[in-house]
Protein backbone atom coordinates (compact mmCIF):
# COMPACT_ATOMS: atom_id res chain seq x y z
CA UNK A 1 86.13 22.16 59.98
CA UNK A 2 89.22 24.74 59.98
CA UNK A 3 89.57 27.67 57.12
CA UNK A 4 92.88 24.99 55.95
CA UNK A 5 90.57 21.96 55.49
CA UNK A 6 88.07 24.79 53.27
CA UNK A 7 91.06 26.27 51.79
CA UNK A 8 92.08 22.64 50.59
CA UNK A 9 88.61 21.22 49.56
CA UNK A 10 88.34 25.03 47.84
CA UNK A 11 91.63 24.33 45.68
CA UNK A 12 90.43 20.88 44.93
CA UNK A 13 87.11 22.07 43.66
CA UNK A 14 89.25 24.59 41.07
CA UNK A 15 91.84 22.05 40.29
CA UNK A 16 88.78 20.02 38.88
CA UNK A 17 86.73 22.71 37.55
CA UNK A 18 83.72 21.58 39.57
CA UNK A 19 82.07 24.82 40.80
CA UNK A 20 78.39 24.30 40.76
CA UNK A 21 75.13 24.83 42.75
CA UNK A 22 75.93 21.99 44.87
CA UNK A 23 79.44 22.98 45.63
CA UNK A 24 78.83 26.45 46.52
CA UNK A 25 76.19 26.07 48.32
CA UNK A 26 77.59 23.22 50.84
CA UNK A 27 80.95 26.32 50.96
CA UNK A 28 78.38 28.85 51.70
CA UNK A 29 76.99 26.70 54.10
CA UNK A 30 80.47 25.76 55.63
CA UNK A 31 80.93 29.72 55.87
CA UNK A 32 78.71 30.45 57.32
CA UNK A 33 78.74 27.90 60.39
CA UNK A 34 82.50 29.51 60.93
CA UNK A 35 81.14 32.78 60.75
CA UNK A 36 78.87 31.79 63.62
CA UNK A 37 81.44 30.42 65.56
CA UNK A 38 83.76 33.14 65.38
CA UNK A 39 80.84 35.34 66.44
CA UNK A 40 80.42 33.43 69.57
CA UNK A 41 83.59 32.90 71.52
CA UNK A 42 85.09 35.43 73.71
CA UNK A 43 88.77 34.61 72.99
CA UNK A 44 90.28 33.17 69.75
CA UNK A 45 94.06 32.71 68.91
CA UNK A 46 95.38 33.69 65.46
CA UNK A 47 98.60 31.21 64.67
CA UNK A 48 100.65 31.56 61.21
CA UNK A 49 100.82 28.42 59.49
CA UNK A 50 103.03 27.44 57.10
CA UNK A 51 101.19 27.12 53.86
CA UNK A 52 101.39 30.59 52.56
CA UNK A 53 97.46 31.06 51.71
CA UNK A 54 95.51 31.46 54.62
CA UNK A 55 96.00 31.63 58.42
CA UNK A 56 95.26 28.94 60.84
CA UNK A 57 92.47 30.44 63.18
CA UNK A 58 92.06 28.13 66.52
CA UNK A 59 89.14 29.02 68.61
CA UNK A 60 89.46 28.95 72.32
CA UNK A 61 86.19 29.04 74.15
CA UNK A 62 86.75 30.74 77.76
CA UNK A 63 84.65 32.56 79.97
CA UNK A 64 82.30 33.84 77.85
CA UNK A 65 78.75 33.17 80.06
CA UNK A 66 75.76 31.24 78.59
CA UNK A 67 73.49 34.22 78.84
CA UNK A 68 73.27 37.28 78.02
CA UNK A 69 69.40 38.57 78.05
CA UNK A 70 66.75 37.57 80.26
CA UNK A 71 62.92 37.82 80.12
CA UNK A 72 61.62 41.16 81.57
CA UNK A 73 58.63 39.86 83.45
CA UNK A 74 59.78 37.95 86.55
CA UNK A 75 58.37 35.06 88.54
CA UNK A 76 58.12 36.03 92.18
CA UNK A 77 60.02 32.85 93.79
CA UNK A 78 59.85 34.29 97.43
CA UNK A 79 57.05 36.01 99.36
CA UNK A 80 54.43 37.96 97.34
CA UNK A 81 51.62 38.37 99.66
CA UNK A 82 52.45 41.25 100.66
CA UNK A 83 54.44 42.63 103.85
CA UNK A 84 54.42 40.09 107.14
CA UNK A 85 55.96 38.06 109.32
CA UNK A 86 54.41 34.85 108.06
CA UNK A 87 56.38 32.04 106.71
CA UNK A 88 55.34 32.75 103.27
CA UNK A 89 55.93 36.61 103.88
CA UNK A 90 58.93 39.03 104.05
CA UNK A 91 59.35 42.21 105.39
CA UNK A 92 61.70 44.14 103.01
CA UNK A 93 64.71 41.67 102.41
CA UNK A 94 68.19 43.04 101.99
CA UNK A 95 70.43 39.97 101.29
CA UNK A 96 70.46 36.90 99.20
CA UNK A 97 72.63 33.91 98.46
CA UNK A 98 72.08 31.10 96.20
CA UNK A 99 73.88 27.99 97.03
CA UNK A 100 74.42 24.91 94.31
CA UNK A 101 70.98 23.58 94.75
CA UNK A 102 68.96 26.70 94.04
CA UNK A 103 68.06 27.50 97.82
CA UNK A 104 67.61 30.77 98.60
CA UNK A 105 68.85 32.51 101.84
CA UNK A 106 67.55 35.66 102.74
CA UNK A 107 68.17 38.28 105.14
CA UNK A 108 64.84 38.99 106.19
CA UNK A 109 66.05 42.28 107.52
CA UNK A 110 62.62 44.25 108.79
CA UNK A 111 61.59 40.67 110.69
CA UNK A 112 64.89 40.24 111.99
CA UNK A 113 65.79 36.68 110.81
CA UNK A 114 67.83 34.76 108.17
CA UNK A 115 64.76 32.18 105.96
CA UNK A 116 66.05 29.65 103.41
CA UNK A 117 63.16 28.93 100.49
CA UNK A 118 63.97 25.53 99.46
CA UNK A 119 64.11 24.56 95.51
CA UNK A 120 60.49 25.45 94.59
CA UNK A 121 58.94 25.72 97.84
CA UNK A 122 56.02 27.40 98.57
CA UNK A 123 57.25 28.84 102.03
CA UNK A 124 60.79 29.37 103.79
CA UNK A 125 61.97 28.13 107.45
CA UNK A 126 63.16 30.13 110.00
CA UNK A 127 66.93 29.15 110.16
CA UNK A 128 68.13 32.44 112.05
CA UNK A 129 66.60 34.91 114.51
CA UNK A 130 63.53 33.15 115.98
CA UNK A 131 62.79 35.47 118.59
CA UNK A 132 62.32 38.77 117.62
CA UNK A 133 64.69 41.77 117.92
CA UNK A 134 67.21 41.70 120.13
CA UNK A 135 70.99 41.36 120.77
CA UNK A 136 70.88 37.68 122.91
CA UNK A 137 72.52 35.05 120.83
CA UNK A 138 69.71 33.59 119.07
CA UNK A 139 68.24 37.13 117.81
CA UNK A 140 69.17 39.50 115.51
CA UNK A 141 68.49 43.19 114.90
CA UNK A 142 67.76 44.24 111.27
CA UNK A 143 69.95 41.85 109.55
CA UNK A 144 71.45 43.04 106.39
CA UNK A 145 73.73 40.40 104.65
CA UNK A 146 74.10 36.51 104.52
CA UNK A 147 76.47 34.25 102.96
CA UNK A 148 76.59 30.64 103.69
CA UNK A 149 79.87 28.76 103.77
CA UNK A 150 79.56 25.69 101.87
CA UNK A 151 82.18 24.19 103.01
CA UNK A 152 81.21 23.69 107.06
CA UNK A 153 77.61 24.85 105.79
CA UNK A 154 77.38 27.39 108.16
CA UNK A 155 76.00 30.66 107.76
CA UNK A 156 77.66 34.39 108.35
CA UNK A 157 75.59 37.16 109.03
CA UNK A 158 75.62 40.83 108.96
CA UNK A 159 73.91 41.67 112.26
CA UNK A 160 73.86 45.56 111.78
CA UNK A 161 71.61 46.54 114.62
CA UNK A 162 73.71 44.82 117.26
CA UNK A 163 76.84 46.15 115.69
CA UNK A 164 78.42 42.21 114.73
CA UNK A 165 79.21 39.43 112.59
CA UNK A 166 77.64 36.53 113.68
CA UNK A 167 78.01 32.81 112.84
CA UNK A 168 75.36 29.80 112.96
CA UNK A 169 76.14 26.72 112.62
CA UNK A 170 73.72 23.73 113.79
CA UNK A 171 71.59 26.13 115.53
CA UNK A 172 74.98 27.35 117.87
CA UNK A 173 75.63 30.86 117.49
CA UNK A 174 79.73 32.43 117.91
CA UNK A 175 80.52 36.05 117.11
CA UNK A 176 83.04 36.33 115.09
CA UNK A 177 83.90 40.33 115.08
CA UNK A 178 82.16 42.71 117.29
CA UNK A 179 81.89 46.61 117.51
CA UNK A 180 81.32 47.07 113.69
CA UNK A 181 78.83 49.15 111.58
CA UNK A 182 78.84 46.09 109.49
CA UNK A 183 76.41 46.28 106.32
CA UNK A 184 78.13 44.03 103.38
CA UNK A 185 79.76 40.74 103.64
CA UNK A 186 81.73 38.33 100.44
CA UNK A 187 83.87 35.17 101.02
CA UNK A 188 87.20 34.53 98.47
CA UNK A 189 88.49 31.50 96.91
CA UNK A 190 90.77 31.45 99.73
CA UNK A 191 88.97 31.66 102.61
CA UNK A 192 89.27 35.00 103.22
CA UNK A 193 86.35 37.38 105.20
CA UNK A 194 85.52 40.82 103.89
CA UNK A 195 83.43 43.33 105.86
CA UNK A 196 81.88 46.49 104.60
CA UNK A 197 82.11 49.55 107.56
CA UNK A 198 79.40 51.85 106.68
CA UNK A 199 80.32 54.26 109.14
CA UNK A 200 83.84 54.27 109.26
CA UNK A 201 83.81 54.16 105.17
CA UNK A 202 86.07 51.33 104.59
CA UNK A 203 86.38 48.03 103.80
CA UNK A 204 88.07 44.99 106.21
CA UNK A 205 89.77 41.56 105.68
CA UNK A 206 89.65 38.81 108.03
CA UNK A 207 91.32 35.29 107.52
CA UNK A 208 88.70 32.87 108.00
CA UNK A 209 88.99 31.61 112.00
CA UNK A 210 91.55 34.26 113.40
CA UNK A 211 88.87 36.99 114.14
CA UNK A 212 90.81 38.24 117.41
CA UNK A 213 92.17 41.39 115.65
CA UNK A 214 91.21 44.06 113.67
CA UNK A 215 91.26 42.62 110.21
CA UNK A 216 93.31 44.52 107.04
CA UNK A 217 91.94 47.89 105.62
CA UNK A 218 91.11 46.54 101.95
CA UNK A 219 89.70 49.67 100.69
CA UNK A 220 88.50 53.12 102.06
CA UNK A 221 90.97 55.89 102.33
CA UNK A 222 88.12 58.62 102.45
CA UNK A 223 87.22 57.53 99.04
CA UNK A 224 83.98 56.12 100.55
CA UNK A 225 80.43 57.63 101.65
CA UNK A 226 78.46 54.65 102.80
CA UNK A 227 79.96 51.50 101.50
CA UNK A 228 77.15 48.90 101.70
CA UNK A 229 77.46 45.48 99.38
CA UNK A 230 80.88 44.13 98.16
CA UNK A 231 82.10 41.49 95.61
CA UNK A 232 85.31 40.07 95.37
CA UNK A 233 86.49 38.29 91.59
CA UNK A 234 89.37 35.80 91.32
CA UNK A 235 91.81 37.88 91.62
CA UNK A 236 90.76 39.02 95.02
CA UNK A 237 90.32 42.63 93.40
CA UNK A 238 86.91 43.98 95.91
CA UNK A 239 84.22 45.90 94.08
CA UNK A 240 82.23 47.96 96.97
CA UNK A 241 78.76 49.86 95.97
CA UNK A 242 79.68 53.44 97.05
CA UNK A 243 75.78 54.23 98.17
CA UNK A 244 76.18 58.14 98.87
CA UNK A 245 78.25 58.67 96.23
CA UNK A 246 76.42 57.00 93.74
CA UNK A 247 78.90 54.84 92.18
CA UNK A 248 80.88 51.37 92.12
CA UNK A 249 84.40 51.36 92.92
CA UNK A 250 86.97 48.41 92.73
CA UNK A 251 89.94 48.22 94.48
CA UNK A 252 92.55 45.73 92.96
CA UNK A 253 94.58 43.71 95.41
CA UNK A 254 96.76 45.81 96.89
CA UNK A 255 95.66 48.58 95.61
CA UNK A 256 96.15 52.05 98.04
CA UNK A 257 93.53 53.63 95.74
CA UNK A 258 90.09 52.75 94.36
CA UNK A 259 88.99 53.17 90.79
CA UNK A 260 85.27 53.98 89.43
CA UNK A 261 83.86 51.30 87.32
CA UNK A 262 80.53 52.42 87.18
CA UNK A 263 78.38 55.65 88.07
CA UNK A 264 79.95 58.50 89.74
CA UNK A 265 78.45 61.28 87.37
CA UNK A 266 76.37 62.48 90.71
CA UNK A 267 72.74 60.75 91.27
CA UNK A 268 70.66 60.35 88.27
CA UNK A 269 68.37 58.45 85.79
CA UNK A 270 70.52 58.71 82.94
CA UNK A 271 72.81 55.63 81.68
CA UNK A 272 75.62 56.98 83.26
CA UNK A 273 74.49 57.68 86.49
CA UNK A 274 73.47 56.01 89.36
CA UNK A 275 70.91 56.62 92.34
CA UNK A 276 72.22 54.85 95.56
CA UNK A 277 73.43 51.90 94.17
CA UNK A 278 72.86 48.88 96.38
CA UNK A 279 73.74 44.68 95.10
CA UNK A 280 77.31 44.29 93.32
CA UNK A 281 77.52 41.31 91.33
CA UNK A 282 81.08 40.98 88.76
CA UNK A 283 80.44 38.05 86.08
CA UNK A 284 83.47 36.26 84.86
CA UNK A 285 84.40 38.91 81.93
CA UNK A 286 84.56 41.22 84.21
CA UNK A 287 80.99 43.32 83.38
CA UNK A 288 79.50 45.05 86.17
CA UNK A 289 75.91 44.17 87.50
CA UNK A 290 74.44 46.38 89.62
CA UNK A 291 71.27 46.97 91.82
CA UNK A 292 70.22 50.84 91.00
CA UNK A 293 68.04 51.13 93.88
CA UNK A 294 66.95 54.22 93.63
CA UNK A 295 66.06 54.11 89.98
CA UNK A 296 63.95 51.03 90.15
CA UNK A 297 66.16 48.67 87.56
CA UNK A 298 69.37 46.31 87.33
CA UNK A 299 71.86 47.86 85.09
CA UNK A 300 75.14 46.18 83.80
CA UNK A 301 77.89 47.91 83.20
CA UNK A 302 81.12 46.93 80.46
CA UNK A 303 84.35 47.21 81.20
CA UNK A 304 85.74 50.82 80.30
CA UNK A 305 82.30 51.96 78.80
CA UNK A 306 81.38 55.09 79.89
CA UNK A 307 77.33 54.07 80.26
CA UNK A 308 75.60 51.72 81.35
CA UNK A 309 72.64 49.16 80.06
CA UNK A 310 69.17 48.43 81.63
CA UNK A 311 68.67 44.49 82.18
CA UNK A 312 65.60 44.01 83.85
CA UNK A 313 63.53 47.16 85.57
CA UNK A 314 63.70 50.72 84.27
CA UNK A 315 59.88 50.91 84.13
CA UNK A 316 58.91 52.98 86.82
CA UNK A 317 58.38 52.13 90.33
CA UNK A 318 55.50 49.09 90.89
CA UNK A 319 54.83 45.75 91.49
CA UNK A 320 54.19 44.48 87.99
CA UNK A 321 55.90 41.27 86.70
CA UNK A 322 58.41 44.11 84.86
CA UNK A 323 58.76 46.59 87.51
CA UNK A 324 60.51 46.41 90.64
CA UNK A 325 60.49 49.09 93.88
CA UNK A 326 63.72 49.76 94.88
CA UNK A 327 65.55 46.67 93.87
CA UNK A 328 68.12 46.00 97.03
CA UNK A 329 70.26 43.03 96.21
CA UNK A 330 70.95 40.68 93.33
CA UNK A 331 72.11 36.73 92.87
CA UNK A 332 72.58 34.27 89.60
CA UNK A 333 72.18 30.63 90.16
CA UNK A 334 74.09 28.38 88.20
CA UNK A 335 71.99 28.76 84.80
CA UNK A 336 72.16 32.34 84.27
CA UNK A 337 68.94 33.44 86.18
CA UNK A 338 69.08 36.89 87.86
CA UNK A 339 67.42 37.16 91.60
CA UNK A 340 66.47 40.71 92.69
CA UNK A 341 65.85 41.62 96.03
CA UNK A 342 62.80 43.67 95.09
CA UNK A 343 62.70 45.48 98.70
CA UNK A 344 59.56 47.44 99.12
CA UNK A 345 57.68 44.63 97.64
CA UNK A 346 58.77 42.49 99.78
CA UNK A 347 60.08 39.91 97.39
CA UNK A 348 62.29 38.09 95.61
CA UNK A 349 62.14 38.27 91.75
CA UNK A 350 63.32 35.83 89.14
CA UNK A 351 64.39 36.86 85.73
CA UNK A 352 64.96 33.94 83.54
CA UNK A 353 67.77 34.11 81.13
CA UNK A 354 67.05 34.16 77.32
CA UNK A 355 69.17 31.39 75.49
């Protein structure tokens, strides 16, 4: 139904004098199903037709995601039992990626090794880092980052304590850049490897397989203090948690300067602030999720707002179903629900979204 075909069935009604309890109350009905849709979408297109009375509104849905809300008591999908070493244990976890399937791949940073938690298992495998702490090539040294290529299904890791970026694939280990404070890691569309430097404050690109060079200064320019997780949208613009300086910036391709999207009112509680903000996540309008370690919540911020809103968290530091302890990294899987890296409780938390 268009506002033309109500406009016409309207004009017939008056041409034949026919307004009565039936007929207004199937056009309040009508109106109020288009007033619902035009709540909805996220874009809509306004086109002059030619009949003089009304304007022909089309409706383009784009972009707009499926949720919005989630439920503020998580399920713990991942560890729980407290801090350990045991299959069904973690020892505060740093990095997660979802892949299509709803695995979960963890940098299990304080154990030093990667674990993947199959679909609704009840413990994860060891598919990384078997022996311990070390630099040899099967061991890693306080992990912080992992993000699996799906396309050779291979996994890269941020191997801060041995100063490298480190690939495994079928249990065969190649280093792919060495001599880097490495903390963050994100993959584009195209291929293309981003590294975050926490000590020399910037941000590199690699193309994916030529790793014999220094990669491309995406971002830095003593804007930085601690640059830990990164993001990268579409458009290849790079969002980088700024940890000391307790903001978000992005940097748009290109770009020789960075831009705060979120934070940067100094460290604080308040919905403008932010206390050394950890997991970037940017959802396809553009908002701003972000993991506000030090003030125990996920907060998502609009674009241009000049505050931010609480998701999930905000209720003090604990282990309750609605509390989280320094929250260090966040995911979505494919329906909407939020993952947090809930550090000192050595878990992972699930927030199901709210239809």
């Amino acid at each position: 139904m268009t506002f033309n075909d109500l406009n016409e069935q309207i004009k017939q009604i008056h041409k034949e004098n026919e307004f009565n309890e039936i007929n207004l109350e199937y056009l309040r009905n009508q109106l109020k199903e288009m007033t619902q849709e035009l709540n909805n979408p996220s874009n809509m297109s306004i086109q002059q037709n030619s009949k003089p009375l009304i304007n022909d509104v089309s409706i383009i849905l784009s972009k707009k995601p499926a949720w919005n809300k989630w439920r503020q008591n998580a399920m713990t999908v991942v560890g729980g039992y407290g801090q350990g070493q045991k299959l069904n244990q973690l020892n505060r976890p740093t990095g997660i990626f979802i892949d299509k399937e709803k695995n979960i791949f963890i940098t299990d940073c304080y154990n030093h090794r990667i674990v993947e938690w199959k679909h609704d298992a009840n413990e994860g495998q060891i598919i990384a880092g078997r022996n311990g702490a070390g630099n040899l090539m099967d061991q890693l040294n306080f992990p912080t980052d992992v993000i699996v290529d799906q396309q050779n299904h291979s996994i890269i890791i941020a191997d801060q304590g041995n100063r490298r970026v480190i690939q495994w694939l079928n249990q065969k280990q190649h280093i792919l850049i060495d001599n880097i404070d490495c903390f963050g890691l994100a993959i584009d569309k195209y291929g293309f490897l981003y590294v975050s430097d926490y000590k020399k404050n910037e941000e590199r690109r690699w193309k994916m397989g030529e790793y014999n060079n220094e990669g491309i200064i995406v971002a830095g320019g003593n804007q930085l203090n601690y640059p830990t997780f990164i993001f990268v949208d579409e458009e290849q613009s790079l969002y980088v948690s700024d940890r000391y300086n307790y903001r978000v910036m992005r940097w748009r391709k290109g770009a020789k300067e960075g831009i705060v999207v979120a934070g940067g009112n100094s460290e604080g509680a308040n919905l403008n602030q932010l206390s050394y903000p950890a997991g970037v996540i940017i959802d396809d309008l553009g908002q701003i999720y972000v993991a506000d370690f030090g003030n125990h919540r996920i907060v998502r911020w609009r674009e241009g707002k000049e505050e931010g809103e609480i998701i999930v968290g905000g209720n003090g530091r604990g282990n309750k179903s609605n509390q989280l302890n320094h929250p260090f990294r966040l995911s979505f899987d494919n329906e909407g629900n939020l993952y947090v890296g809930d550090w000192e409780n050595h878990r992972i938390e699930k927030f199901e979204t709210v239809l």
